[in-house]
PDB file of N, CA and C in Angstrom:
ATOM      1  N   UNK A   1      12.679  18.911   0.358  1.00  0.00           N
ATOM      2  CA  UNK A   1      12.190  17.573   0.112  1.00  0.00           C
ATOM      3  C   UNK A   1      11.970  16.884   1.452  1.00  0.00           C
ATOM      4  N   UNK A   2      10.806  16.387   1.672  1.00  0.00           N
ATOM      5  CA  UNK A   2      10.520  15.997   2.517  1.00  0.00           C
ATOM      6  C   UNK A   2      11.027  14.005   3.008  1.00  0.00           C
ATOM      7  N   UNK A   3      11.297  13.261   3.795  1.00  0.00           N
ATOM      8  CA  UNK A   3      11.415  12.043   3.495  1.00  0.00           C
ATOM      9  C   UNK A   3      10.208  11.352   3.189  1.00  0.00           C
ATOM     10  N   UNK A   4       8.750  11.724   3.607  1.00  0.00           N
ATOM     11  CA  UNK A   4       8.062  11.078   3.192  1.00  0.00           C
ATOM     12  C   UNK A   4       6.700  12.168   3.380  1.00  0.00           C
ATOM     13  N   UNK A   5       5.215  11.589   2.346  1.00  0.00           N
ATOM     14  CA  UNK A   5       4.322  12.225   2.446  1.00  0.00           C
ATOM     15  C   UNK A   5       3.148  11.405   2.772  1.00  0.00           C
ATOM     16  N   UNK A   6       2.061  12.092   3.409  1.00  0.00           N
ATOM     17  CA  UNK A   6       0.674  11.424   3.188  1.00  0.00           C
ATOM     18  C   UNK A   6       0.376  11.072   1.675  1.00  0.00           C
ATOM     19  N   UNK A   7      -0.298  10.265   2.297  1.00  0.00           N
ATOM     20  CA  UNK A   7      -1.641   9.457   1.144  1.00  0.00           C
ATOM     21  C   UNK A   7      -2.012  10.643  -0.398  1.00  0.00           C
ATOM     22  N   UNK A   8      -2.457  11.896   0.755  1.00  0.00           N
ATOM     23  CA  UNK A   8      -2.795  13.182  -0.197  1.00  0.00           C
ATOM     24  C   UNK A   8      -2.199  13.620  -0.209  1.00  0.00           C
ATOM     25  N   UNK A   9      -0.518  13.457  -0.146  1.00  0.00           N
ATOM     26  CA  UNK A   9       0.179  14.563  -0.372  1.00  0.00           C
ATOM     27  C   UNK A   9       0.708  15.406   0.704  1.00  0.00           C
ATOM     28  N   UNK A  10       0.088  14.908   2.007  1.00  0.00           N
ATOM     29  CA  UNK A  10       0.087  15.896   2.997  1.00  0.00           C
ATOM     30  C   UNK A  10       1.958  15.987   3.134  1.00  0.00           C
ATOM     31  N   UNK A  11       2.316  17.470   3.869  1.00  0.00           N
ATOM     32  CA  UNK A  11       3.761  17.449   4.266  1.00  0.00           C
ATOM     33  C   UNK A  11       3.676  16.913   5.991  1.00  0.00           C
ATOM     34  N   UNK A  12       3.073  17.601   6.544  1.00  0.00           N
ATOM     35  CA  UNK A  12       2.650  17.193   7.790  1.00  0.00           C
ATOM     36  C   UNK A  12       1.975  16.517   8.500  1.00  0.00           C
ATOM     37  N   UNK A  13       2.945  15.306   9.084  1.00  0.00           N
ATOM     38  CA  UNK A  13       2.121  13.764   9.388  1.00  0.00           C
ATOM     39  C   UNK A  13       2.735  14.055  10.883  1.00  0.00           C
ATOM     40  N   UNK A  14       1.733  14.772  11.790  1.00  0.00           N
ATOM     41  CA  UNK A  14       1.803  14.979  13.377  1.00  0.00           C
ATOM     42  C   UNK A  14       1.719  13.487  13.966  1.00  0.00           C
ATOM     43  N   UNK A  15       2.846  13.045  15.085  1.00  0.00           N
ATOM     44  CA  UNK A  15       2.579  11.792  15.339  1.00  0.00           C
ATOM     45  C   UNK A  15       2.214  12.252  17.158  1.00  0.00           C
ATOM     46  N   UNK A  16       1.209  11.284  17.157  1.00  0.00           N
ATOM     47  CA  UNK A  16       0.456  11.407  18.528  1.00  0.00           C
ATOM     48  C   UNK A  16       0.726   9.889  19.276  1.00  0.00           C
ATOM     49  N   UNK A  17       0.725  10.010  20.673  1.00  0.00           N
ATOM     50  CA  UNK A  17       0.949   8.719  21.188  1.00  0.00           C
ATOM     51  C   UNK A  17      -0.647   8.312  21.598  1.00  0.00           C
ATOM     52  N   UNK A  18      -1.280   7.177  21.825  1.00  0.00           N
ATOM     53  CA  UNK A  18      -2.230   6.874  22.499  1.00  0.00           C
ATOM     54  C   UNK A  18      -2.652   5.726  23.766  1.00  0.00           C
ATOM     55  N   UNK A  19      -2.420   6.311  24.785  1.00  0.00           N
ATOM     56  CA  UNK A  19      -1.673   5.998  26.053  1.00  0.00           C
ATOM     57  C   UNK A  19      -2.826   4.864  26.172  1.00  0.00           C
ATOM     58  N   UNK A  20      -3.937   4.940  26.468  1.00  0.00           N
ATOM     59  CA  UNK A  20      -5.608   4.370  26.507  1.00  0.00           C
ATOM     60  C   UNK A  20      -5.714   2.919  25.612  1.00  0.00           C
ATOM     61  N   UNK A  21      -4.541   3.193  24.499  1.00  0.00           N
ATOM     62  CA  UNK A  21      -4.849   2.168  23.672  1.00  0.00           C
ATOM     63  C   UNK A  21      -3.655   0.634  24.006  1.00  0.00           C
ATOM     64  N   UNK A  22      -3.907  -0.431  24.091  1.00  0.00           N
ATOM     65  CA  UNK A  22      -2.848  -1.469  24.644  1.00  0.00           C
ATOM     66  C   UNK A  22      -2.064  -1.552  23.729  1.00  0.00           C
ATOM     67  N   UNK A  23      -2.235  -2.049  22.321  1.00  0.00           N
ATOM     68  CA  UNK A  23      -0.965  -1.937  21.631  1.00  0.00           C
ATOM     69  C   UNK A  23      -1.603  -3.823  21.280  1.00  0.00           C
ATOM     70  N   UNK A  24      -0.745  -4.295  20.116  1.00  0.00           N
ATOM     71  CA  UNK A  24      -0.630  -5.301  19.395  1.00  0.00           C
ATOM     72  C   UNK A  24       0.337  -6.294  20.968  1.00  0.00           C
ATOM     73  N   UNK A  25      -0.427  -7.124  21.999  1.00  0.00           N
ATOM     74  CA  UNK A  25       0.110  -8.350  22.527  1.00  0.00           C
ATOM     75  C   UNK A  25       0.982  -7.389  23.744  1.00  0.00           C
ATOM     76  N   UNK A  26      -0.244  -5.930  23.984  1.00  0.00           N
ATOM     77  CA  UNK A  26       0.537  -4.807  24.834  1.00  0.00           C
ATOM     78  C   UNK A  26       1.240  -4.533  24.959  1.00  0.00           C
ATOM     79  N   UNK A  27       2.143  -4.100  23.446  1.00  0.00           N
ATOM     80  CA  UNK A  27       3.073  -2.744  23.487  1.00  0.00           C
ATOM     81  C   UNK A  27       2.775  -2.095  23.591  1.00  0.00           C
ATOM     82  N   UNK A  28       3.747  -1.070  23.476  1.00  0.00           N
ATOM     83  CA  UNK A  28       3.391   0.471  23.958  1.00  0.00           C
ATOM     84  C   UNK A  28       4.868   1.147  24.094  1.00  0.00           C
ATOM     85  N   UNK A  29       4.637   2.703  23.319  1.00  0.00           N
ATOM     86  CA  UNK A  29       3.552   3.587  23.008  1.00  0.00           C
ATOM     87  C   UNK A  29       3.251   3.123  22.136  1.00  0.00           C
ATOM     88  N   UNK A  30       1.443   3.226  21.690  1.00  0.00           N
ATOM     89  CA  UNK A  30       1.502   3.346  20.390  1.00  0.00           C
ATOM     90  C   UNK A  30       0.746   4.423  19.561  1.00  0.00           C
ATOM     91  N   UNK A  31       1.344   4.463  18.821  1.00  0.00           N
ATOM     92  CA  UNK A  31       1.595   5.791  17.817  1.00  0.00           C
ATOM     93  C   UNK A  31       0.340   5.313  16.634  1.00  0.00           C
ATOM     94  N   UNK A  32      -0.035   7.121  16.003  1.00  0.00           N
ATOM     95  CA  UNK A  32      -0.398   7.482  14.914  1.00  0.00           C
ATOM     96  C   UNK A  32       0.573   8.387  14.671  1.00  0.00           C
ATOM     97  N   UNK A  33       0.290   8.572  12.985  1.00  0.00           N
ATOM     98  CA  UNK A  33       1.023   9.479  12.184  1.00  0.00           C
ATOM     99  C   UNK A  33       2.678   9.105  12.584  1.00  0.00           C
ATOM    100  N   UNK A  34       3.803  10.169  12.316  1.00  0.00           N
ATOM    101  CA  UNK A  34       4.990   9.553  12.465  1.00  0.00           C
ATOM    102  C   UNK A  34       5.644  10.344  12.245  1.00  0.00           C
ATOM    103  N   UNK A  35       6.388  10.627  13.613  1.00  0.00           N
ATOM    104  CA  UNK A  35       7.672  11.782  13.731  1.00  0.00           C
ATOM    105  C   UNK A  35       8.711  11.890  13.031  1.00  0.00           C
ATOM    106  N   UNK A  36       9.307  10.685  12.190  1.00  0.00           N
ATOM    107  CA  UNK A  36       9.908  10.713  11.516  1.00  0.00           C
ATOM    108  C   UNK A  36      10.041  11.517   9.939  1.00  0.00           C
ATOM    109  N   UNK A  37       8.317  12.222   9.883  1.00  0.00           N
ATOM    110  CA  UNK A  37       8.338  13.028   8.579  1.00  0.00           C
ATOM    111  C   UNK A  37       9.300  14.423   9.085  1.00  0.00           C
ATOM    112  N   UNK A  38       9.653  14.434  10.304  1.00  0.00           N
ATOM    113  CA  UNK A  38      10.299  15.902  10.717  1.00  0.00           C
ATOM    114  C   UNK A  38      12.048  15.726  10.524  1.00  0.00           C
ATOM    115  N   UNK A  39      11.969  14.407  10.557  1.00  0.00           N
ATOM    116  CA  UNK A  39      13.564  13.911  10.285  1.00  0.00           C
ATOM    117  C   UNK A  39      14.476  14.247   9.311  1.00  0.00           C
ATOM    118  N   UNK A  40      15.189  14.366   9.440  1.00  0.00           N
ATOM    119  CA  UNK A  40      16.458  14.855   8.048  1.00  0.00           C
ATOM    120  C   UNK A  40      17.482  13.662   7.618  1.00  0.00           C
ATOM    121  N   UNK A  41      16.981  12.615   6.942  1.00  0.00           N
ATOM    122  CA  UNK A  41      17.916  11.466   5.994  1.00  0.00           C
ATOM    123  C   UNK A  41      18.329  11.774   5.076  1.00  0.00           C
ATOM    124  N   UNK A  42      19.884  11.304   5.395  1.00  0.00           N
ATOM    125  CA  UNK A  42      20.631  11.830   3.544  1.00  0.00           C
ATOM    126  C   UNK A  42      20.236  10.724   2.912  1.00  0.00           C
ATOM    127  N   UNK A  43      20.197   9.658   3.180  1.00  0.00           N
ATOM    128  CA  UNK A  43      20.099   8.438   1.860  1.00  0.00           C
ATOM    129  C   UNK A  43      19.063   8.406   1.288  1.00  0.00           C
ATOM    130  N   UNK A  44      17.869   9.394   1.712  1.00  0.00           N
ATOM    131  CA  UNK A  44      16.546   9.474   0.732  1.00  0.00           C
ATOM    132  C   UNK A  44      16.904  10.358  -0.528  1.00  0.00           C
ATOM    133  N   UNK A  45      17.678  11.211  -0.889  1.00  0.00           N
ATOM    134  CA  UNK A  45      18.562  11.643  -1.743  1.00  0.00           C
ATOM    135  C   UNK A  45      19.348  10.647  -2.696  1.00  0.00           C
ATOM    136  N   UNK A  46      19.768   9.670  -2.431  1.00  0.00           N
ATOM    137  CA  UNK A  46      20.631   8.739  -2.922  1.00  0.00           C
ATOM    138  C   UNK A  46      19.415   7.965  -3.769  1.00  0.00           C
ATOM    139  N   UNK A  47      18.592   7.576  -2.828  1.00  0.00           N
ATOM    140  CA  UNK A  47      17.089   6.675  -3.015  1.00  0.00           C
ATOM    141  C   UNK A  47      16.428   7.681  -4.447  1.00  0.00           C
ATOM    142  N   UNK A  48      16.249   8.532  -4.367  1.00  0.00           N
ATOM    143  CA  UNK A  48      15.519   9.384  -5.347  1.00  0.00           C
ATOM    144  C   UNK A  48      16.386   9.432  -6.640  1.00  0.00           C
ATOM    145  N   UNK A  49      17.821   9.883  -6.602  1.00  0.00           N
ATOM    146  CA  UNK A  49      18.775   9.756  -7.265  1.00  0.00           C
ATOM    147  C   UNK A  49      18.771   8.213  -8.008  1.00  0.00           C
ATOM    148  N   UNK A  50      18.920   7.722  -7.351  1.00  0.00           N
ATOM    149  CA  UNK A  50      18.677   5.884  -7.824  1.00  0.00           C
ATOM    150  C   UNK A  50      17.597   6.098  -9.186  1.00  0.00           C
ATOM    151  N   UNK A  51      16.174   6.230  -8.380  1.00  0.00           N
ATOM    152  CA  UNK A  51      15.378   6.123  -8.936  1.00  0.00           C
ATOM    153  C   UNK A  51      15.057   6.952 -10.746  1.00  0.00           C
ATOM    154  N   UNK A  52      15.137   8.002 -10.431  1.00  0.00           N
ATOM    155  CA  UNK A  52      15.630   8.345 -11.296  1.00  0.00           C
ATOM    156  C   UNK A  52      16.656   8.157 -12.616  1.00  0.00           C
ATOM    157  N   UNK A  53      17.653   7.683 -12.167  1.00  0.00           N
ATOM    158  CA  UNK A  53      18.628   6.715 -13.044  1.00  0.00           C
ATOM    159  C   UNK A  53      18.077   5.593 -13.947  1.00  0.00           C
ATOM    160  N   UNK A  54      17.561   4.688 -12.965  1.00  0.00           N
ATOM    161  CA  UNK A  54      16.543   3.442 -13.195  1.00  0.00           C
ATOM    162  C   UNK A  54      15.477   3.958 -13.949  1.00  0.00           C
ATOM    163  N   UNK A  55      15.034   5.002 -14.021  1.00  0.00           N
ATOM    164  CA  UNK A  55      14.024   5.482 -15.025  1.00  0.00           C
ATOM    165  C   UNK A  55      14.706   5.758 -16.799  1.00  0.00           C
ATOM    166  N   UNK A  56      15.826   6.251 -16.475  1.00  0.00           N
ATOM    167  CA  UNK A  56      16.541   6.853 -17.893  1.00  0.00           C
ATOM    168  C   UNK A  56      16.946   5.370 -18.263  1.00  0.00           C
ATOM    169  N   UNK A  57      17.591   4.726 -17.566  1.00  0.00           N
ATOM    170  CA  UNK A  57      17.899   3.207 -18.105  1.00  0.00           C
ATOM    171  C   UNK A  57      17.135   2.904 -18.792  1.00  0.00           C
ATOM    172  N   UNK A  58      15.664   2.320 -18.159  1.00  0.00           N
ATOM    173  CA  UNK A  58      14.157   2.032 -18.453  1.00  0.00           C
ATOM    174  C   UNK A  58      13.932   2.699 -19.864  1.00  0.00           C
ATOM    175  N   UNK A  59      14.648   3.626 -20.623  1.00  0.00           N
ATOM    176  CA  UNK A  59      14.217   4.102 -21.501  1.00  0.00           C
ATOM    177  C   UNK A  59      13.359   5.613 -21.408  1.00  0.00           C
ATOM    178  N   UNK A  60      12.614   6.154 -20.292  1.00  0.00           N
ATOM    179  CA  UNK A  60      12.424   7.415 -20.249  1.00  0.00           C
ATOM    180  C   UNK A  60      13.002   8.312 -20.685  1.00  0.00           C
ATOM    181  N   UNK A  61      12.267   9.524 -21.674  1.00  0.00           N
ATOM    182  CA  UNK A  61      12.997  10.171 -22.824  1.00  0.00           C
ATOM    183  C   UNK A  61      13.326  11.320 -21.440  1.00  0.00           C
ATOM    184  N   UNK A  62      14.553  11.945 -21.696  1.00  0.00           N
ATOM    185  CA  UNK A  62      14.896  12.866 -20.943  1.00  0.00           C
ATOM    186  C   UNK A  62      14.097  14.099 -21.072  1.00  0.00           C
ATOM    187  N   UNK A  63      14.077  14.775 -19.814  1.00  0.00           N
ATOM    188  CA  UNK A  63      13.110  16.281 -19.326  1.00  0.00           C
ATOM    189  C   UNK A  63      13.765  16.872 -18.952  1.00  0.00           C
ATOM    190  N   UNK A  64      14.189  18.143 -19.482  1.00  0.00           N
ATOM    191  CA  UNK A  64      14.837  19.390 -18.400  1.00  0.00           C
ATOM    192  C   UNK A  64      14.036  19.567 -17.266  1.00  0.00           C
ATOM    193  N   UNK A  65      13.048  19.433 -17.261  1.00  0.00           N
ATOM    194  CA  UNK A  65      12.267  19.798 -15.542  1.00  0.00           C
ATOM    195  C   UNK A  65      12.943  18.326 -14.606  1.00  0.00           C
ATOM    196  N   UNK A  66      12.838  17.907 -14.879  1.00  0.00           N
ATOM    197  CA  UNK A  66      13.898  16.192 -13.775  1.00  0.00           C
ATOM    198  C   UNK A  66      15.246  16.791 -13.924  1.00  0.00           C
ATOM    199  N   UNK A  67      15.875  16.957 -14.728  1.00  0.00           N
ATOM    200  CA  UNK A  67      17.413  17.322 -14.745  1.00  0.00           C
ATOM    201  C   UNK A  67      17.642  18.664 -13.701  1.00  0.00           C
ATOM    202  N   UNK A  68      16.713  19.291 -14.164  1.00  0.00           N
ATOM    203  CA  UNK A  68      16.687  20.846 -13.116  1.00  0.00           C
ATOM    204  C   UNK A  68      16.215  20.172 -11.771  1.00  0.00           C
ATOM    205  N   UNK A  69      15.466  19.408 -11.346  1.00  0.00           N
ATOM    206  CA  UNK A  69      15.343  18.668  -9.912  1.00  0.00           C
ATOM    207  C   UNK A  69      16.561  17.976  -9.457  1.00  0.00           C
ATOM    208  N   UNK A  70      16.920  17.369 -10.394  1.00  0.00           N
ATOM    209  CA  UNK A  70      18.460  16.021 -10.159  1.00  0.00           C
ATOM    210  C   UNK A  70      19.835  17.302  -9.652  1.00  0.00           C
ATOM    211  N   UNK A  71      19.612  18.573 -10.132  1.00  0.00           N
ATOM    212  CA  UNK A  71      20.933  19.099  -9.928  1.00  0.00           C
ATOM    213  C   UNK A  71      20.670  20.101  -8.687  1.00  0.00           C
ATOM    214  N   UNK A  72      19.409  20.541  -8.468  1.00  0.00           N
ATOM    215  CA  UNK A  72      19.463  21.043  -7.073  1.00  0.00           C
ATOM    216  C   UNK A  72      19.558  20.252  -6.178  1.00  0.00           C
ATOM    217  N   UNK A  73      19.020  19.074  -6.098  1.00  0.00           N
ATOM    218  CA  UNK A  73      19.327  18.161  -4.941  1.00  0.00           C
ATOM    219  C   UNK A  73      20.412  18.166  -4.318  1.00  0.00           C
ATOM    220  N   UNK A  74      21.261  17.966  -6.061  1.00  0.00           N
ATOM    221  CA  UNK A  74      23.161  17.711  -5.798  1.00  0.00           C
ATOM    222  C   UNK A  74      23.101  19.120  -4.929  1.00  0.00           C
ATOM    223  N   UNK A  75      23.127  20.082  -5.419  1.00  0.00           N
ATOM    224  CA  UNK A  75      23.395  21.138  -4.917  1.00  0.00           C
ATOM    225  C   UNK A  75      23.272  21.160  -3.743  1.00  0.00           C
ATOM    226  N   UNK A  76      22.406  21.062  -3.234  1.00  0.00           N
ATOM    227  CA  UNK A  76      21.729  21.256  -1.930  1.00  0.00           C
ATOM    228  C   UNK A  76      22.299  20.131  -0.952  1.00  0.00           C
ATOM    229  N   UNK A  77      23.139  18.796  -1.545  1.00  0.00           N
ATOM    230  CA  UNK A  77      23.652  17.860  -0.904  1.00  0.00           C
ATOM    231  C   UNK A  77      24.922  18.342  -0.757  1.00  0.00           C
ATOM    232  N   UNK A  78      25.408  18.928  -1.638  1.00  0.00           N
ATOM    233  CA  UNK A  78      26.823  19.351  -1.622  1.00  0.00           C
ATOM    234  C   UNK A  78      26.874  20.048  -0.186  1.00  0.00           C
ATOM    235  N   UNK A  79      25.780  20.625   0.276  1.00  0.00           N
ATOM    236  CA  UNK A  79      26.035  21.693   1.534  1.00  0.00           C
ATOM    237  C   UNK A  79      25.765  20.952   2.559  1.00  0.00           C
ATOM    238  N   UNK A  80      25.115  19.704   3.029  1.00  0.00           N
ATOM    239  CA  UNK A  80      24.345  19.080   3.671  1.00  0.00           C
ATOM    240  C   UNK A  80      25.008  17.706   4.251  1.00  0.00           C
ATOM    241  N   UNK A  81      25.660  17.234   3.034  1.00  0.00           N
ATOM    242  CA  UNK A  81      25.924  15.774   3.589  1.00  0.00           C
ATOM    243  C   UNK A  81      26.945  15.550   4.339  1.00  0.00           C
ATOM    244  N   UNK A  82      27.733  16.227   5.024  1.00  0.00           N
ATOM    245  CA  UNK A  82      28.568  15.871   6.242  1.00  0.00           C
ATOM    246  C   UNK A  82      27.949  16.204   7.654  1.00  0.00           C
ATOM    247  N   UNK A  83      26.823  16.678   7.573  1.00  0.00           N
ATOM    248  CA  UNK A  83      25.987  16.566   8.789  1.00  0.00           C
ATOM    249  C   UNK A  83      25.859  15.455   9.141  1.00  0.00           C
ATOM    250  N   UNK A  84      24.892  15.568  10.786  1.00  0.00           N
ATOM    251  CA  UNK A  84      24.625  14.068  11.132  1.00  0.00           C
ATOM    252  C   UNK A  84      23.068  13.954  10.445  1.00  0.00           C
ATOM    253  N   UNK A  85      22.235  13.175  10.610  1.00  0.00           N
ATOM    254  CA  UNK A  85      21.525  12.477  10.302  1.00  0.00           C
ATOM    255  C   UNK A  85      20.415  12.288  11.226  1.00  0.00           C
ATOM    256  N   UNK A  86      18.949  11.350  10.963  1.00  0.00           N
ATOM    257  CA  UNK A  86      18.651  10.441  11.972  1.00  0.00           C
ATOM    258  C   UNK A  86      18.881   8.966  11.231  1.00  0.00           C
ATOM    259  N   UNK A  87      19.099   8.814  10.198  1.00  0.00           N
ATOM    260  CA  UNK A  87      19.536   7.975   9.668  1.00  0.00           C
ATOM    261  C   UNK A  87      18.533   7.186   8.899  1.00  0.00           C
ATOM    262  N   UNK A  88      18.499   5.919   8.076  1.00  0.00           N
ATOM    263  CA  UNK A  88      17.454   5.136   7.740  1.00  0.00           C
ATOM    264  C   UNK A  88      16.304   4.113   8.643  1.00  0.00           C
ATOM    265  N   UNK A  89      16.878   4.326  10.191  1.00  0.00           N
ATOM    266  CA  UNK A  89      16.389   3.556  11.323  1.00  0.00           C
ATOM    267  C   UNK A  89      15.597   4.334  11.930  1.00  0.00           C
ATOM    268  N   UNK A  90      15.539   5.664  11.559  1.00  0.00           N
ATOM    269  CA  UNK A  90      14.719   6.733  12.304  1.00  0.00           C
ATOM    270  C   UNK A  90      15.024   6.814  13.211  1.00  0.00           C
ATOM    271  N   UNK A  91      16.234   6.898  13.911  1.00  0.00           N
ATOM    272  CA  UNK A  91      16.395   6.808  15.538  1.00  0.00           C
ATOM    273  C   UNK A  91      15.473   8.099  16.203  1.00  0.00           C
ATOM    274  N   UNK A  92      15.270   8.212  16.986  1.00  0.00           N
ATOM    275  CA  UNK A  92      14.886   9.340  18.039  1.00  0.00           C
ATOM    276  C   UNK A  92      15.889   9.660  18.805  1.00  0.00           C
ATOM    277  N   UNK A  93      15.729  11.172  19.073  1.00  0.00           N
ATOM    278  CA  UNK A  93      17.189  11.730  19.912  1.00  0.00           C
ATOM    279  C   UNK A  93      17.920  12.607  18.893  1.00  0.00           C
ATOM    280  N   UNK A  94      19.065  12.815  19.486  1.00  0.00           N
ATOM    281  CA  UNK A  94      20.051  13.460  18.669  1.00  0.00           C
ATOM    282  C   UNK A  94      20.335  12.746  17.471  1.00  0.00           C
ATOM    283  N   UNK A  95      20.519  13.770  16.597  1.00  0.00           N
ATOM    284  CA  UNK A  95      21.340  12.933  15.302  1.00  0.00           C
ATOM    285  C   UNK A  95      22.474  13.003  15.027  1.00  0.00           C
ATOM    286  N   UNK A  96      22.753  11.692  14.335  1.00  0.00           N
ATOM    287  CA  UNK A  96      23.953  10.977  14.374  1.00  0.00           C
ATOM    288  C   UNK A  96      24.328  10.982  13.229  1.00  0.00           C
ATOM    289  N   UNK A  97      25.933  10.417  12.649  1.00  0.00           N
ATOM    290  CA  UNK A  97      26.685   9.864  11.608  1.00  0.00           C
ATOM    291  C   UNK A  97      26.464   9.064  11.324  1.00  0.00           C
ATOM    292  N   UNK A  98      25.640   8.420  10.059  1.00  0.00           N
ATOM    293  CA  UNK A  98      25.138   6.687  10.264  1.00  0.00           C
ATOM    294  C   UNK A  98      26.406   6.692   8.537  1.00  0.00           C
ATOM    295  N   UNK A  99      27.092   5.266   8.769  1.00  0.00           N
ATOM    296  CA  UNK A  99      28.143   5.283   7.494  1.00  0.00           C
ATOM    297  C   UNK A  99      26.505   5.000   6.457  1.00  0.00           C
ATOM    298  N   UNK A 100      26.141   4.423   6.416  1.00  0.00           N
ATOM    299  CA  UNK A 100      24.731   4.058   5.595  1.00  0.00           C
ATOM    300  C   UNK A 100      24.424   5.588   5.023  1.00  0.00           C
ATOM    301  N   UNK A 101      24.033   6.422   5.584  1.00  0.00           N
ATOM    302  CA  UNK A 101      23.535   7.382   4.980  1.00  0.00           C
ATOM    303  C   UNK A 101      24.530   8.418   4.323  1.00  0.00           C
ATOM    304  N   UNK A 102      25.988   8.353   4.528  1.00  0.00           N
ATOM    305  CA  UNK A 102      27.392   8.678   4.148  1.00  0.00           C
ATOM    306  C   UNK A 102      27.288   7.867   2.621  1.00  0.00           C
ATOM    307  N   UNK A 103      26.829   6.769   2.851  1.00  0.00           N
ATOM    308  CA  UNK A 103      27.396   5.931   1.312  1.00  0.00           C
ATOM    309  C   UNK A 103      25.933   5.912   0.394  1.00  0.00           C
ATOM    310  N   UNK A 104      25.332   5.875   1.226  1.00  0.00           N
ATOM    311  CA  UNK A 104      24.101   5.626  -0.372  1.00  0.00           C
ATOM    312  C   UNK A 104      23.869   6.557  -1.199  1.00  0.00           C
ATOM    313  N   UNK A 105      24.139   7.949  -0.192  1.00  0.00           N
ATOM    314  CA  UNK A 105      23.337   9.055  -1.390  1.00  0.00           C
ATOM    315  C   UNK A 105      24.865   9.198  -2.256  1.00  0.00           C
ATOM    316  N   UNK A 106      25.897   9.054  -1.497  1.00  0.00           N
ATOM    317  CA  UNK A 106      27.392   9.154  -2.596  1.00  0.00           C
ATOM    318  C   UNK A 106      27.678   7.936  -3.495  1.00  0.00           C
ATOM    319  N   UNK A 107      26.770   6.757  -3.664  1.00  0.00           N
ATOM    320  CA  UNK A 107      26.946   5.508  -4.114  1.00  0.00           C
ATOM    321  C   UNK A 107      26.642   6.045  -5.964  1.00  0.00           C
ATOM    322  N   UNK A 108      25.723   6.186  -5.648  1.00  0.00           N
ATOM    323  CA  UNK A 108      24.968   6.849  -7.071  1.00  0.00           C
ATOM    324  C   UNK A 108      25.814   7.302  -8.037  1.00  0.00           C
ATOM    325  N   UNK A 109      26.545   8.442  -7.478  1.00  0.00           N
ATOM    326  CA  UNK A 109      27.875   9.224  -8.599  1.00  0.00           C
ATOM    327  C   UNK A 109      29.082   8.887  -8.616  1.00  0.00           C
ATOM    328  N   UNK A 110      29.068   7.503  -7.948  1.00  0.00           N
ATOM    329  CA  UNK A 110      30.425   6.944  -8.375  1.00  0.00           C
ATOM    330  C   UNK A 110      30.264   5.453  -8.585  1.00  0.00           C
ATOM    331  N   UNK A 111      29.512   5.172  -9.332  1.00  0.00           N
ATOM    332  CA  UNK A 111      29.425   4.012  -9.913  1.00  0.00           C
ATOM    333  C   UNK A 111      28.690   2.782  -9.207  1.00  0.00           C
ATOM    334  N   UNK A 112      28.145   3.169  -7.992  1.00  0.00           N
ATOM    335  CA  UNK A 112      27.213   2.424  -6.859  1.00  0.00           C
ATOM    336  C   UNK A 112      26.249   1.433  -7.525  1.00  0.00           C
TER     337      UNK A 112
END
């Protein structure tokens, strides 16, 4: 699962700097596309999880194809979430322990 996609779907959103260009009141760098699709956030897990919930609330009749998505995630979080992160701020650099991304995706299954 990716944290985020293009417009079409794309998985791969290459972010380029453009040195030539001044920037909004000349910042700089400024960027196309966005490095952050290469990033690894646990709380987009939590976020999806949410969502999902909020759908069955809403009344959505239940699907084994969503339930079979909802439990690999877990799965796949179970192995994952004591890693570090880049967190919901997208930092750049090494990744880190953000408590934010510790609690949201665990908020969900315990009453969050």
């Amino acid at each position: 699962m990716n944290i985020m996609y293009g417009l079409a779907g794309e998985r791969r959103l290459a972010e380029m700097e453009l040195g030539w260009f001044p920037g909004y009141e000349g910042s700089a760098p400024v960027r196309i596309g966005n490095a952050a699709s290469e990033q690894f956030q646990l709380d987009v897990y939590g976020e999806l999880m949410d969502a999902m919930h909020l759908m069955r609330r809403s009344g959505l009749p239940p699907d084994e194809n969503a339930w079979r998505v909802e439990r690999a995630l877990v799965d796949h979080l179970e192995s994952v979430w004591s890693e570090p992160d880049n967190g919901i701020w997208e930092m750049r650099g090494p990744k880190r322990h953000f408590t934010h991304s510790k609690v949201w995706h665990g908020s969900q299954w315990i009453g969050g």
